[in-house]
C-alpha atoms as a PDB file:
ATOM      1  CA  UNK A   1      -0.829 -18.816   8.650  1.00  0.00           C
ATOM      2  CA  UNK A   2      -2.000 -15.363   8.170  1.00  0.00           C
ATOM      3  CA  UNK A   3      -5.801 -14.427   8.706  1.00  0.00           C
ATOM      4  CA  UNK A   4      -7.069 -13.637   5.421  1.00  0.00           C
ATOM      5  CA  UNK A   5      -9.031 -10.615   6.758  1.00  0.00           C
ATOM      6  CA  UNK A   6      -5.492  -8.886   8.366  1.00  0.00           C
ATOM      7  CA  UNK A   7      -4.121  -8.932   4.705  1.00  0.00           C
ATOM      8  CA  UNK A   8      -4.313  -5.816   2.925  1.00  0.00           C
ATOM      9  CA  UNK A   9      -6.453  -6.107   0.085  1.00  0.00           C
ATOM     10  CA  UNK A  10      -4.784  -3.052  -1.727  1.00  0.00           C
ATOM     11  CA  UNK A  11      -1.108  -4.983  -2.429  1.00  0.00           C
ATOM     12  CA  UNK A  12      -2.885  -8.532  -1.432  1.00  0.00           C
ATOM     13  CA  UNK A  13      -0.290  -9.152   0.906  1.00  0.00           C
ATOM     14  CA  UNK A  14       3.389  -8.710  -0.815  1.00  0.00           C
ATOM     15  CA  UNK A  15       3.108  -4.744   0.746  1.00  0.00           C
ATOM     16  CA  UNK A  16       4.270  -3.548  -2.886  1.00  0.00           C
ATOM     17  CA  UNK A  17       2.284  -1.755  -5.410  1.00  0.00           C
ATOM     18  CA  UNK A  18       3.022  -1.074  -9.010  1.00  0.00           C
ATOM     19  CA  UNK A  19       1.511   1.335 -11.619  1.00  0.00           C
ATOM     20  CA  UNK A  20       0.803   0.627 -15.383  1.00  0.00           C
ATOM     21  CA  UNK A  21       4.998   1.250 -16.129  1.00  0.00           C
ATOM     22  CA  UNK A  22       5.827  -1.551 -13.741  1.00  0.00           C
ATOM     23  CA  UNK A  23       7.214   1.247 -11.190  1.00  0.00           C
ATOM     24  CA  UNK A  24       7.228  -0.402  -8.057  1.00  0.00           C
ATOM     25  CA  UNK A  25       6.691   1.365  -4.555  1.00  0.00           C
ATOM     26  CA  UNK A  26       5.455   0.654  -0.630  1.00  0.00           C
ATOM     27  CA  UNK A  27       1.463  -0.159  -0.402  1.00  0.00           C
ATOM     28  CA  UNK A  28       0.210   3.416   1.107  1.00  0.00           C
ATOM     29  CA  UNK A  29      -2.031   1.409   2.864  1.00  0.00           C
ATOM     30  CA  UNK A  30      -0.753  -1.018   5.145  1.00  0.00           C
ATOM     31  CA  UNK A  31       3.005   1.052   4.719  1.00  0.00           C
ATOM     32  CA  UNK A  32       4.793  -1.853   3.409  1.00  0.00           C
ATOM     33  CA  UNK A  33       3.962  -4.210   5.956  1.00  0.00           C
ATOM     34  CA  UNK A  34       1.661  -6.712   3.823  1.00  0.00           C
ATOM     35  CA  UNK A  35      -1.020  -6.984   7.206  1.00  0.00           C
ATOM     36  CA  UNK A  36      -2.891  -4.554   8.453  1.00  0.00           C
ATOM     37  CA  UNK A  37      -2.952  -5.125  12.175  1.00  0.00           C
ATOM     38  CA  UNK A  38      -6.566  -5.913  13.949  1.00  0.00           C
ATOM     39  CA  UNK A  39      -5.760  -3.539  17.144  1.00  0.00           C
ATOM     40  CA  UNK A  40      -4.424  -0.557  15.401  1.00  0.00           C
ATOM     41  CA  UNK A  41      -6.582   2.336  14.306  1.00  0.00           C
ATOM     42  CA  UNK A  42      -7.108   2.624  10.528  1.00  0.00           C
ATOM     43  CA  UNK A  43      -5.003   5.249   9.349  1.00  0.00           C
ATOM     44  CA  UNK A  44      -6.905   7.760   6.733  1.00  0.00           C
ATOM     45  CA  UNK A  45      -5.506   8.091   3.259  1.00  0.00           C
ATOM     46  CA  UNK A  46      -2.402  10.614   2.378  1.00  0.00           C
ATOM     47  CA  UNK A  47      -2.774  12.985  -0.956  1.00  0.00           C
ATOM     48  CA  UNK A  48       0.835  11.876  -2.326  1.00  0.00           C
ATOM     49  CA  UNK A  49       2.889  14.436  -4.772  1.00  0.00           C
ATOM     50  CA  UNK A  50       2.891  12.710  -8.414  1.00  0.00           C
ATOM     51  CA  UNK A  51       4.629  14.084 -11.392  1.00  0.00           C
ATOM     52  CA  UNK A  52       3.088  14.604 -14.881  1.00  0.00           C
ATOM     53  CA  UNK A  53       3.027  11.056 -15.702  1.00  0.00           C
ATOM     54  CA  UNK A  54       1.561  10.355 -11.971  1.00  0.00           C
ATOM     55  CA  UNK A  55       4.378   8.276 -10.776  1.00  0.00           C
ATOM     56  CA  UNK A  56       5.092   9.028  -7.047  1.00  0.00           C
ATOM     57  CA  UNK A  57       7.671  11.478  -6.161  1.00  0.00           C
ATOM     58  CA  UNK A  58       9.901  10.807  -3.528  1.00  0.00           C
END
């Protein structure tokens, strides 16, 4: 079972996020993963490029 505190609270553990369109993309903070590991170091945030309508641009 996972520990509760490893599992990122941002995509609550599926390591997908989705805006208010249902757009679908990778958590930006665990990177996908769904756990953020206890021994790494926390990574800090990343400005993302957004269009108009602020979906993420690839």
């Amino acid at each position: 079972m996972v520990d509760r505190e490893l599992t990122c609270k941002a995509c609550e553990g599926t390591g997908m996020l989705a805006d208010d369109e249902g757009w679908q993309y990778n958590c930006s903070v665990c990177r996908g993963k769904g756990i953020l590991p206890a021994n790494e170091a926390r990574q800090s945030a990343e400005i993302m490029t957004v269009d108009e309508n602020n979906r993420l641009l690839d």
